[in-house]
PDB file of N, CA and C in Angstrom:
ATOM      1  N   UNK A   1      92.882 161.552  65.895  1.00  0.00           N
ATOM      2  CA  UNK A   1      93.312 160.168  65.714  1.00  0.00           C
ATOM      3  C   UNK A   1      94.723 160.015  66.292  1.00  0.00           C
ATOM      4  N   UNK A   2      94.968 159.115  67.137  1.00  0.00           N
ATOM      5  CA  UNK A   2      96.628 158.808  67.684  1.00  0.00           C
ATOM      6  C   UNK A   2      97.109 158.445  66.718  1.00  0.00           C
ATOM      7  N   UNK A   3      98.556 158.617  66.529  1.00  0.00           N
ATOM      8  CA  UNK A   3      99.834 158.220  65.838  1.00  0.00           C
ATOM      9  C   UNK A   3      99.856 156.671  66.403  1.00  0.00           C
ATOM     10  N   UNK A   4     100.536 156.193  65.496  1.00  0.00           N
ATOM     11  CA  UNK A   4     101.281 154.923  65.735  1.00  0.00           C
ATOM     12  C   UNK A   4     102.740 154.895  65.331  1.00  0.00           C
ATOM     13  N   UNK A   5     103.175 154.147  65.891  1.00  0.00           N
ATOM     14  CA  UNK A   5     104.710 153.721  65.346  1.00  0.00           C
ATOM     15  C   UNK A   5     104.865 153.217  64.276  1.00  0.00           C
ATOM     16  N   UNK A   6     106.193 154.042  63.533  1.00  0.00           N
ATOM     17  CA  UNK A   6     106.353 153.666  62.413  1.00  0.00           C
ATOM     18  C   UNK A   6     106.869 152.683  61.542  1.00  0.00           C
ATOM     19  N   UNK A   7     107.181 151.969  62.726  1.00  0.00           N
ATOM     20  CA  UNK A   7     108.627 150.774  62.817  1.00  0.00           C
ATOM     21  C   UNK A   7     108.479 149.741  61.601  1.00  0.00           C
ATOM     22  N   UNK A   8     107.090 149.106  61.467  1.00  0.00           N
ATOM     23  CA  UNK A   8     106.957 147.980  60.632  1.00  0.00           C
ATOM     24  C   UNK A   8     107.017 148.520  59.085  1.00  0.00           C
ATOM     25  N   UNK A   9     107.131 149.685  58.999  1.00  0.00           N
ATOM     26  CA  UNK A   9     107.246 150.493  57.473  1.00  0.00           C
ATOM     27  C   UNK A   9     108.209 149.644  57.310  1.00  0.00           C
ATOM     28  N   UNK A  10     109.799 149.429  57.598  1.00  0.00           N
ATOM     29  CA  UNK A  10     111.052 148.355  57.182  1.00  0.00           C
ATOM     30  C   UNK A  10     111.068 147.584  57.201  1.00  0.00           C
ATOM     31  N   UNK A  11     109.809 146.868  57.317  1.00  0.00           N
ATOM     32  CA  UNK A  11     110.028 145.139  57.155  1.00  0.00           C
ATOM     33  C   UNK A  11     109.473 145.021  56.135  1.00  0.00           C
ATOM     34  N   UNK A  12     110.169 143.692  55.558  1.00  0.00           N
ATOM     35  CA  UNK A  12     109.634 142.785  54.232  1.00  0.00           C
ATOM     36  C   UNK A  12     107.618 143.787  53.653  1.00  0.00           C
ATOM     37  N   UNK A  13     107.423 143.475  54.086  1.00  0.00           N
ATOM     38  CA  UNK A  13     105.662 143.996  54.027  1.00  0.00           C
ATOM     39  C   UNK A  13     105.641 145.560  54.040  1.00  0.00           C
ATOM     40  N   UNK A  14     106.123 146.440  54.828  1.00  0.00           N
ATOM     41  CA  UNK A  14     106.177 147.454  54.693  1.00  0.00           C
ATOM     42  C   UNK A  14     106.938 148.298  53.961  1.00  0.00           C
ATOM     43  N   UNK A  15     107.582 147.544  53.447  1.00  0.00           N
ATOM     44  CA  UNK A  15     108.749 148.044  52.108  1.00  0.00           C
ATOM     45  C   UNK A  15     107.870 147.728  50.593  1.00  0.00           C
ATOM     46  N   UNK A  16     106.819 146.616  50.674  1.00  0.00           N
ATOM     47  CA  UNK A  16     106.881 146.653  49.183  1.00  0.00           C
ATOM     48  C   UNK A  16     105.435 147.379  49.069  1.00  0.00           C
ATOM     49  N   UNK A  17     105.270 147.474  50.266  1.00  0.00           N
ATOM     50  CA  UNK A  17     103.614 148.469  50.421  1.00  0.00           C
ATOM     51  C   UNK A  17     104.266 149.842  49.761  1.00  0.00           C
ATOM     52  N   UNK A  18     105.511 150.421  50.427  1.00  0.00           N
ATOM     53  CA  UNK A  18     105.667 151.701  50.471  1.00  0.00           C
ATOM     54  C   UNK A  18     106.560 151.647  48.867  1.00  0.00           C
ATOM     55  N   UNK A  19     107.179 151.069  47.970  1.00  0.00           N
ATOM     56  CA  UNK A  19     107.426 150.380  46.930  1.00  0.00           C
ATOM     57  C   UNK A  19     106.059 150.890  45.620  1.00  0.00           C
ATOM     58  N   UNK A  20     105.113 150.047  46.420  1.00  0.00           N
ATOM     59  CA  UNK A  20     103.986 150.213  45.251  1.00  0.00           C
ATOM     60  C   UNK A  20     103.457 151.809  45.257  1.00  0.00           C
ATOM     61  N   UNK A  21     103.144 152.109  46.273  1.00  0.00           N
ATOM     62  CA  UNK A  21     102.646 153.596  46.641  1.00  0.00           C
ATOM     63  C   UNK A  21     103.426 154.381  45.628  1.00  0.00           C
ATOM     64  N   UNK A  22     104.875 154.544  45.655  1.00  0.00           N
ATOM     65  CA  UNK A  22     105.553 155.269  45.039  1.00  0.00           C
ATOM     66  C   UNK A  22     105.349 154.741  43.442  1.00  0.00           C
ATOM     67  N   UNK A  23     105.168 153.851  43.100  1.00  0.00           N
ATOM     68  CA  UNK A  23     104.800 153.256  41.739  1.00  0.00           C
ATOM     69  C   UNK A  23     103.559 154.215  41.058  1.00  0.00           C
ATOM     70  N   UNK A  24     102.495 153.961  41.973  1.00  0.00           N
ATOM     71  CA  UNK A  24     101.203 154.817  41.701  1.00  0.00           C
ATOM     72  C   UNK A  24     101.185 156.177  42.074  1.00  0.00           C
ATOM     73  N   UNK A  25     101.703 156.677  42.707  1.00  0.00           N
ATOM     74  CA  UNK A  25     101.780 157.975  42.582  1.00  0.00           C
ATOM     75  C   UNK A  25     102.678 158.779  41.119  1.00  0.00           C
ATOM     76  N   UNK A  26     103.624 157.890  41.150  1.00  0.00           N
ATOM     77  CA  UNK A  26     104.230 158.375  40.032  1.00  0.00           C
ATOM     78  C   UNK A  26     103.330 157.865  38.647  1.00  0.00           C
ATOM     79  N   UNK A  27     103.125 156.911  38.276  1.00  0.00           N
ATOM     80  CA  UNK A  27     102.114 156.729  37.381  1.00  0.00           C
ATOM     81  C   UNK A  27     100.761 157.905  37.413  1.00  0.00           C
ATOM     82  N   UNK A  28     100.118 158.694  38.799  1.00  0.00           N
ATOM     83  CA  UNK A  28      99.532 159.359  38.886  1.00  0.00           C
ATOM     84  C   UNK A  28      97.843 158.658  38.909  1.00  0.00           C
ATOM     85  N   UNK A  29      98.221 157.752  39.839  1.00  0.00           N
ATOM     86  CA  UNK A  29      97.151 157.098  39.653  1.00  0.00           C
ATOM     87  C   UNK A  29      96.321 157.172  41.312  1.00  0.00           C
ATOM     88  N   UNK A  30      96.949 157.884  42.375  1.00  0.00           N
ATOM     89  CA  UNK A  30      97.115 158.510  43.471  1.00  0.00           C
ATOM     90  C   UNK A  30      97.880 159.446  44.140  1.00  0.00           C
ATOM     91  N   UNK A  31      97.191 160.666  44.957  1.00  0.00           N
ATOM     92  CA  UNK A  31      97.692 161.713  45.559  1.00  0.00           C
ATOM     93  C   UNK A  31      99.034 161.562  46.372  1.00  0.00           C
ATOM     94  N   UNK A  32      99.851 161.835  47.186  1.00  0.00           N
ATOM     95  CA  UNK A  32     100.803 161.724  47.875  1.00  0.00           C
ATOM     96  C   UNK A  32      99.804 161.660  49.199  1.00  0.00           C
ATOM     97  N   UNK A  33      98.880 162.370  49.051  1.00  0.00           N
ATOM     98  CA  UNK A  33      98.274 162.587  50.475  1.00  0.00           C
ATOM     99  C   UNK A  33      97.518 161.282  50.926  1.00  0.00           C
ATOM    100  N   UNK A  34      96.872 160.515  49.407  1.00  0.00           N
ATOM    101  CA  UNK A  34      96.511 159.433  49.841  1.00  0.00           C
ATOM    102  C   UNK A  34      97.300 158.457  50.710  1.00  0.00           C
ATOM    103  N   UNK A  35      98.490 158.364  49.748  1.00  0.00           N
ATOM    104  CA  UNK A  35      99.698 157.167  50.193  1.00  0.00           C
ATOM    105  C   UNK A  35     100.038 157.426  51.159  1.00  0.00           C
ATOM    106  N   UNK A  36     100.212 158.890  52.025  1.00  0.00           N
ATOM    107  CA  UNK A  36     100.352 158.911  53.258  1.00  0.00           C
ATOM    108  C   UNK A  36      99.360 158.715  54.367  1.00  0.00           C
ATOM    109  N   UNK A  37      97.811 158.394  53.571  1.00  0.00           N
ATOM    110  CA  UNK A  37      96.859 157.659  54.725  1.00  0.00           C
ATOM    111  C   UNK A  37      96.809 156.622  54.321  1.00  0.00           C
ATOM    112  N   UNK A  38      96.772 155.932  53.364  1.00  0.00           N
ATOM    113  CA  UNK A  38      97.654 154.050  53.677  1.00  0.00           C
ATOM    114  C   UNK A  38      98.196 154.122  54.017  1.00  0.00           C
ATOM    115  N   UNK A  39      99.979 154.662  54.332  1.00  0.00           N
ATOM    116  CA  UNK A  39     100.624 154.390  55.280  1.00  0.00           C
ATOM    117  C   UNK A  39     100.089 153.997  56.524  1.00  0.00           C
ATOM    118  N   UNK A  40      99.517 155.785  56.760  1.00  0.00           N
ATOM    119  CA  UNK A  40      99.252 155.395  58.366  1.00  0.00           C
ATOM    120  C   UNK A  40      98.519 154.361  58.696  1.00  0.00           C
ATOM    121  N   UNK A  41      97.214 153.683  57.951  1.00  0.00           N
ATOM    122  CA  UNK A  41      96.218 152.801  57.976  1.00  0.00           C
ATOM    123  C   UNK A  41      97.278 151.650  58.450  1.00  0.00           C
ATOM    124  N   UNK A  42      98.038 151.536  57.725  1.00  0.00           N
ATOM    125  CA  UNK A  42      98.957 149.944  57.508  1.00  0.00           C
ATOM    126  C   UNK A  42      99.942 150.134  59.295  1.00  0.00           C
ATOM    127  N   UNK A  43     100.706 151.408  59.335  1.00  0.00           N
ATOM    128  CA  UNK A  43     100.376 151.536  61.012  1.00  0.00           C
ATOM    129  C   UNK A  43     100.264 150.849  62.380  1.00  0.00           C
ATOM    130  N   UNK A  44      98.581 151.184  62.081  1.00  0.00           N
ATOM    131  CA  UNK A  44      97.567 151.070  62.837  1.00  0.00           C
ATOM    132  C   UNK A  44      97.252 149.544  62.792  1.00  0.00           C
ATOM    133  N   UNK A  45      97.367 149.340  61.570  1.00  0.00           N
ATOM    134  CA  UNK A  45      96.278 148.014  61.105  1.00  0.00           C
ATOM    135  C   UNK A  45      97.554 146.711  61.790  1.00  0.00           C
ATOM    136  N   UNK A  46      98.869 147.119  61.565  1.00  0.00           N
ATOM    137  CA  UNK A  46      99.972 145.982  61.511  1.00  0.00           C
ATOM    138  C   UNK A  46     100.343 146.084  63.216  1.00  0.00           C
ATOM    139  N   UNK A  47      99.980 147.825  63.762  1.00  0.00           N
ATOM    140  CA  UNK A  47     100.312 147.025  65.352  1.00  0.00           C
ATOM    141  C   UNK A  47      99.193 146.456  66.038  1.00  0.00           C
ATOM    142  N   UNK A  48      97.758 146.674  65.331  1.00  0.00           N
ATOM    143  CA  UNK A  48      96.711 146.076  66.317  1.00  0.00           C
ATOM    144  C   UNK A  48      96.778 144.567  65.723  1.00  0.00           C
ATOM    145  N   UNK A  49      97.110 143.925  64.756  1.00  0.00           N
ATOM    146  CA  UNK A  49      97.036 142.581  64.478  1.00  0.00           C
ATOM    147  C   UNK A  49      98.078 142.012  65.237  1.00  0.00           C
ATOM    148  N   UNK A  50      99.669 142.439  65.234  1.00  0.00           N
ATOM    149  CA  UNK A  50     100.202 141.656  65.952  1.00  0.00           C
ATOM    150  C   UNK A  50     100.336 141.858  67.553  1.00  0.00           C
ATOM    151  N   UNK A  51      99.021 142.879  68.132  1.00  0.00           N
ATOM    152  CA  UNK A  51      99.211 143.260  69.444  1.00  0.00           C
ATOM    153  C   UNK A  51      97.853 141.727  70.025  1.00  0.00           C
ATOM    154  N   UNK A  52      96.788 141.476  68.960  1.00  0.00           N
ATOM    155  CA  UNK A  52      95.793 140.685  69.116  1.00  0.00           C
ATOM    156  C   UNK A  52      95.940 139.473  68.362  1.00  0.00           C
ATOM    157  N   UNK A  53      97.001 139.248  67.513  1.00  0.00           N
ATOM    158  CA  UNK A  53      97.004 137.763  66.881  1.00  0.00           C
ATOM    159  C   UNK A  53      97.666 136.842  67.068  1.00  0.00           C
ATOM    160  N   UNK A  54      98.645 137.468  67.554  1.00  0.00           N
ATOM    161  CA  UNK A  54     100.342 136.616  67.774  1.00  0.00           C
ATOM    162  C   UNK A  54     100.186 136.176  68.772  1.00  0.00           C
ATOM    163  N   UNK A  55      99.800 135.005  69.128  1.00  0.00           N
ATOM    164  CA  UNK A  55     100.403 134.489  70.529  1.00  0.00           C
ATOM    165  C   UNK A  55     101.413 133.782  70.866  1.00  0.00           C
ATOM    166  N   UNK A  56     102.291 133.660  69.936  1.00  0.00           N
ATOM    167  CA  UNK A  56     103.663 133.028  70.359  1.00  0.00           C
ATOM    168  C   UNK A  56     104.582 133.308  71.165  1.00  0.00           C
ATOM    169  N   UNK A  57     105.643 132.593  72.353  1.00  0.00           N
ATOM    170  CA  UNK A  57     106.107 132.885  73.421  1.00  0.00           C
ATOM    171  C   UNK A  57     107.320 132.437  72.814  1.00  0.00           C
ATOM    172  N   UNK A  58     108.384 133.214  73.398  1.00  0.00           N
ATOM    173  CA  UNK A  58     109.567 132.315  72.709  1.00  0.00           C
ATOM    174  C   UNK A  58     110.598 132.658  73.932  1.00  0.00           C
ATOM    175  N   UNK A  59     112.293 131.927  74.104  1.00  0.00           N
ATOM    176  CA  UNK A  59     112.904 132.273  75.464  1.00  0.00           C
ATOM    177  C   UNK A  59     113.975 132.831  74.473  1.00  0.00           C
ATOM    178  N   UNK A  60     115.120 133.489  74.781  1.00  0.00           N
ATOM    179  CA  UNK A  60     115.729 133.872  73.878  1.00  0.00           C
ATOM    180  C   UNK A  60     117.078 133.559  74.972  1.00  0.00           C
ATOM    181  N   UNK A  61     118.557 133.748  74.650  1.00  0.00           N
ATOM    182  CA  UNK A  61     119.646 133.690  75.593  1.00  0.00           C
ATOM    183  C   UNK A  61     120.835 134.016  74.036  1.00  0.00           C
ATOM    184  N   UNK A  62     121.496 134.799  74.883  1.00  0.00           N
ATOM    185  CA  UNK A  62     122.819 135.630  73.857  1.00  0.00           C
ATOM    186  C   UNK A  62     122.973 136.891  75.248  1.00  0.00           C
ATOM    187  N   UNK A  63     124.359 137.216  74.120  1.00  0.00           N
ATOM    188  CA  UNK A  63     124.811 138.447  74.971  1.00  0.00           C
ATOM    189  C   UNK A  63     124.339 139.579  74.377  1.00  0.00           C
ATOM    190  N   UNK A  64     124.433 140.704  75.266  1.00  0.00           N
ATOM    191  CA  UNK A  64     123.771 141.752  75.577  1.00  0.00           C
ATOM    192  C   UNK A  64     124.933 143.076  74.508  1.00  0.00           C
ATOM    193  N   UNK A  65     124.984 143.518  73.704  1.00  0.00           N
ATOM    194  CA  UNK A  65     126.773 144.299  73.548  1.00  0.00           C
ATOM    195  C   UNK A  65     126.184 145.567  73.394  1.00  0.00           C
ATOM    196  N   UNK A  66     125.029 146.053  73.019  1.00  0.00           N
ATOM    197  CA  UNK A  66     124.688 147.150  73.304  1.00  0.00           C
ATOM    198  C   UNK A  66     122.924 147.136  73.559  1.00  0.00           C
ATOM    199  N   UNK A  67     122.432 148.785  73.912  1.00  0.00           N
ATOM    200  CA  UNK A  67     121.424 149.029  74.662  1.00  0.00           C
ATOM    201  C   UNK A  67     120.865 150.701  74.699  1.00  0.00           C
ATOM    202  N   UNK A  68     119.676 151.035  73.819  1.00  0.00           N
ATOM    203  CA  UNK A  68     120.018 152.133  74.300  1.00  0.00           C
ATOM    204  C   UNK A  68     118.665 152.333  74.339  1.00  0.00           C
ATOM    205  N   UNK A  69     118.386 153.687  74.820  1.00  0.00           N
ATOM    206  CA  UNK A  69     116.593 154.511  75.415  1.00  0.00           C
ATOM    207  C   UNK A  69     116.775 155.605  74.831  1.00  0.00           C
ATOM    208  N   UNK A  70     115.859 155.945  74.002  1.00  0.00           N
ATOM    209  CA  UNK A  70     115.506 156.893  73.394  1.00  0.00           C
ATOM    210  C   UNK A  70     114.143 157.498  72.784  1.00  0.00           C
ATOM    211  N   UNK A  71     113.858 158.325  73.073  1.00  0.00           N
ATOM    212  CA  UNK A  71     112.379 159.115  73.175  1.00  0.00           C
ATOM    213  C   UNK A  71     111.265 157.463  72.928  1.00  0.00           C
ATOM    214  N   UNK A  72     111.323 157.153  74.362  1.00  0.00           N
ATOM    215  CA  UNK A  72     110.426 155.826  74.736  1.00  0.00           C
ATOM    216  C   UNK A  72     110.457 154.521  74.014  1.00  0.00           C
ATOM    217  N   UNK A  73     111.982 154.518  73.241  1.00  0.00           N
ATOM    218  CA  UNK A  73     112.516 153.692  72.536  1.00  0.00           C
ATOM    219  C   UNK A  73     113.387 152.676  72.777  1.00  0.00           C
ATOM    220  N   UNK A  74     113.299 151.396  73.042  1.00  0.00           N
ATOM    221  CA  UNK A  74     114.515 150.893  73.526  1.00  0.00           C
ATOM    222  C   UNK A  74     114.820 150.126  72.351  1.00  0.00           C
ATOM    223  N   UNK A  75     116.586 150.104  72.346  1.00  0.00           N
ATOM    224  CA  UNK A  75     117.040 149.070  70.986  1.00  0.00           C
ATOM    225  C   UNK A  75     118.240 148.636  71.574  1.00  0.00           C
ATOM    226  N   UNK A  76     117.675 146.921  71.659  1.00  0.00           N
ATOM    227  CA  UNK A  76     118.772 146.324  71.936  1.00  0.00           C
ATOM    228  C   UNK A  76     119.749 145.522  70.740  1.00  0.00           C
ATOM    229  N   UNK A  77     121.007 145.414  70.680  1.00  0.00           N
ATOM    230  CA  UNK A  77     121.748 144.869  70.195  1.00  0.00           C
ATOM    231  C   UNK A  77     122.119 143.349  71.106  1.00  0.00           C
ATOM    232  N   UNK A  78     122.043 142.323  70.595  1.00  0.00           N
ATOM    233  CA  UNK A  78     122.094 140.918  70.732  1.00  0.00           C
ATOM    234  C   UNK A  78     123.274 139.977  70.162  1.00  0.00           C
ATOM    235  N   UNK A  79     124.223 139.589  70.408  1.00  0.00           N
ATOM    236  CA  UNK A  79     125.257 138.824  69.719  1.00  0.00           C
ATOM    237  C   UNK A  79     124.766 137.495  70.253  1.00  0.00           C
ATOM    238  N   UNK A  80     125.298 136.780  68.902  1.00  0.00           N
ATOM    239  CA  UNK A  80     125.244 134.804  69.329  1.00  0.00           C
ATOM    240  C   UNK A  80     124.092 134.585  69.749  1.00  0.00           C
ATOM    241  N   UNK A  81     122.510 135.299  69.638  1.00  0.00           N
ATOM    242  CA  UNK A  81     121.040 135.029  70.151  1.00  0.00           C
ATOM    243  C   UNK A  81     120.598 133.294  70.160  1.00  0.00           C
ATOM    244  N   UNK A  82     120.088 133.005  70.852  1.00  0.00           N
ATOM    245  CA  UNK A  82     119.084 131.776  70.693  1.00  0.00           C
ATOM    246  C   UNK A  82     117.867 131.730  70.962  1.00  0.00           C
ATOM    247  N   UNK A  83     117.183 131.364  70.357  1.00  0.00           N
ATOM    248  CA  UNK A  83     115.668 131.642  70.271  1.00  0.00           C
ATOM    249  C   UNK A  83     115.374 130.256  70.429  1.00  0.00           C
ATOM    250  N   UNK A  84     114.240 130.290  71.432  1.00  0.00           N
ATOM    251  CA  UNK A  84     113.893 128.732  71.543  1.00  0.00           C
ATOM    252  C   UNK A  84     112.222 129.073  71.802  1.00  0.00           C
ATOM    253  N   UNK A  85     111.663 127.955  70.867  1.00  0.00           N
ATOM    254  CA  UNK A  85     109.975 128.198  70.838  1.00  0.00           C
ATOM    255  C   UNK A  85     109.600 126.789  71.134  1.00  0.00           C
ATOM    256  N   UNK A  86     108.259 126.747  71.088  1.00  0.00           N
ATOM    257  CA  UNK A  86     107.726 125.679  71.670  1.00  0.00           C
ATOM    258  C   UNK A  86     108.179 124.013  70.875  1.00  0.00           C
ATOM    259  N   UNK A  87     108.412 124.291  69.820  1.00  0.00           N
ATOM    260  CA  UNK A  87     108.909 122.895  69.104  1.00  0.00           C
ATOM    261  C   UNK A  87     109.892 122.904  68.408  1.00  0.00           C
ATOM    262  N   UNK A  88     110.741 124.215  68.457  1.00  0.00           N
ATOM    263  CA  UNK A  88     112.002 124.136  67.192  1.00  0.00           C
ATOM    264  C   UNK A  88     112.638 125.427  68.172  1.00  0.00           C
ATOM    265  N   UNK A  89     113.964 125.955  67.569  1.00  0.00           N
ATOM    266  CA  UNK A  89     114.692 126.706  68.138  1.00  0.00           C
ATOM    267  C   UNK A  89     115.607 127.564  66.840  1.00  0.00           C
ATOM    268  N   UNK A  90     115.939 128.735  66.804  1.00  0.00           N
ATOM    269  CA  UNK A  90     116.736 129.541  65.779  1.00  0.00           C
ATOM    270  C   UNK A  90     117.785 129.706  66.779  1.00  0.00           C
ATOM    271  N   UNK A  91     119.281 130.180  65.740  1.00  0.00           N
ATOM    272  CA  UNK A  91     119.933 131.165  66.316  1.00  0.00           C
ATOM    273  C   UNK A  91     120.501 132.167  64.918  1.00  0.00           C
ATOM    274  N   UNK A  92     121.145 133.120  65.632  1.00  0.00           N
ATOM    275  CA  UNK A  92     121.736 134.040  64.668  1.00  0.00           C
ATOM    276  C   UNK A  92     122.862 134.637  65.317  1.00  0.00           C
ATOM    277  N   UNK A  93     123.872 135.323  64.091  1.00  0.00           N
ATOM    278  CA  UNK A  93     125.067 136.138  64.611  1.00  0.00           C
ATOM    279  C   UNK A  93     124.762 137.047  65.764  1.00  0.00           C
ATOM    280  N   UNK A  94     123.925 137.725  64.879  1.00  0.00           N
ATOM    281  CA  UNK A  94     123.445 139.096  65.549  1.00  0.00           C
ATOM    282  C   UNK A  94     122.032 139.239  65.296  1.00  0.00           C
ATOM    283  N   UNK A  95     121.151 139.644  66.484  1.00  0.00           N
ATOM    284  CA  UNK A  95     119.615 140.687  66.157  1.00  0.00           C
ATOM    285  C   UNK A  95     120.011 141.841  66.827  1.00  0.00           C
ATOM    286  N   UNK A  96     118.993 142.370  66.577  1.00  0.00           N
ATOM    287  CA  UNK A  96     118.545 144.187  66.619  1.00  0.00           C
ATOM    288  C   UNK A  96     117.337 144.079  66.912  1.00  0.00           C
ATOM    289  N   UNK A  97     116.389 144.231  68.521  1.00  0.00           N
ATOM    290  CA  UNK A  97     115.666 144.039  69.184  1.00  0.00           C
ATOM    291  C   UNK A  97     115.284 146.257  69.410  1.00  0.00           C
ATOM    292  N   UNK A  98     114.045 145.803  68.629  1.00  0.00           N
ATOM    293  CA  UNK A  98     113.336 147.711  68.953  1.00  0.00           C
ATOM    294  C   UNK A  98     112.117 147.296  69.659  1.00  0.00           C
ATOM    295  N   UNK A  99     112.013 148.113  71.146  1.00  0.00           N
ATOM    296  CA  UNK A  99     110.847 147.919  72.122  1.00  0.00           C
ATOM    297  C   UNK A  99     110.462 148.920  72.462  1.00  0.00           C
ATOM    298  N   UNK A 100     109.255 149.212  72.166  1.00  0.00           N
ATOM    299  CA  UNK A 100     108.449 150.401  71.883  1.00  0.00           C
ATOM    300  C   UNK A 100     107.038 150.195  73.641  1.00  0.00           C
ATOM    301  N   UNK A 101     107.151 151.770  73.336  1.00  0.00           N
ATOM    302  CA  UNK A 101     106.191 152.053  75.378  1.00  0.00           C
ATOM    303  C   UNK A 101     104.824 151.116  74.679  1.00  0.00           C
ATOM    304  N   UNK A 102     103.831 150.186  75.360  1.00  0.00           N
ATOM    305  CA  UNK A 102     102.544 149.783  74.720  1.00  0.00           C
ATOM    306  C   UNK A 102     102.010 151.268  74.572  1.00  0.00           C
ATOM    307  N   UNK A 103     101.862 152.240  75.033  1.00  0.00           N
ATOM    308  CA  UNK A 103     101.083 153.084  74.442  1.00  0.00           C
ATOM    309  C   UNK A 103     101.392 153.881  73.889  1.00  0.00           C
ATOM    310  N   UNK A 104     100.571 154.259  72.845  1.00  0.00           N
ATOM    311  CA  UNK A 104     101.265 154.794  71.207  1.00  0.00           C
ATOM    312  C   UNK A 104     101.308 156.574  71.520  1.00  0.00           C
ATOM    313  N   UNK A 105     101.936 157.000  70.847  1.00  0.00           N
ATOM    314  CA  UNK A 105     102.545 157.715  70.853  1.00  0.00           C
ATOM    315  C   UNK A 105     101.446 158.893  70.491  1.00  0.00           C
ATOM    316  N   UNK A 106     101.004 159.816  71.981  1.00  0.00           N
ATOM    317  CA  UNK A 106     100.075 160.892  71.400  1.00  0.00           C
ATOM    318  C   UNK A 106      99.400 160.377  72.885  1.00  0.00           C
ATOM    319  N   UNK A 107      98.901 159.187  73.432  1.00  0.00           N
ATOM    320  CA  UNK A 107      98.066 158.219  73.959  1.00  0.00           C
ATOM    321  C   UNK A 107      98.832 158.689  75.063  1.00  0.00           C
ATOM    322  N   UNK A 108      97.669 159.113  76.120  1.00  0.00           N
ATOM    323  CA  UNK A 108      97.372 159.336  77.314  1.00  0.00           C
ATOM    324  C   UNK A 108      97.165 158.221  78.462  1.00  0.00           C
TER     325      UNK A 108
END
């Protein structure tokens, strides 16, 4: 079975997944080994939904202040961002932009 990236474990959703896991394991109501194949399931399951569900396009414009590549990793740092989508627009101080190779990691 290929690996996937682990990235969405830190977002909102993948924090209270990994939250409960530790709840039930300690209650003893599941293995460690389980919670580490939900993890991976959640994975798998969270990059093929937003690789096939999301179709939103958005333009973005800010400065660039850092940038870096690392084992097929890119993470950009963004100051003053603007995000502009099809009917409304965000901005923020700062994002933190992680861009991962499309093919997962193991994948030929």
């Amino acid at each position: 079975m290929p690996s996937y990236y682990e990235l969405y474990r830190i977002s909102t959703l993948g924090m209270a997944l990994t939250d409960s896991l530790d709840e039930l394991i300690q209650a003893g109501h599941i293995t460690p080994q389980l919670a580490m194949e939900v993890l991976g399931q959640f994975d798998k399951s969270i990059s093929e939904a937003l690789a096939s569900k999301v179709k939103a396009k958005a333009v973005m414009k800010g400065h660039l202040h850092t940038y870096r590549f690392c084992d097929d990793v890119w993470t950009f740092i963004i100051k003053n961002p603007t995000f502009k989508f099809d009917h409304d627009s965000a901005s923020a101080d700062k994002v933190k932009i992680i861009a991962c190779n499309a093919r997962r990691p193991g994948e030929t």
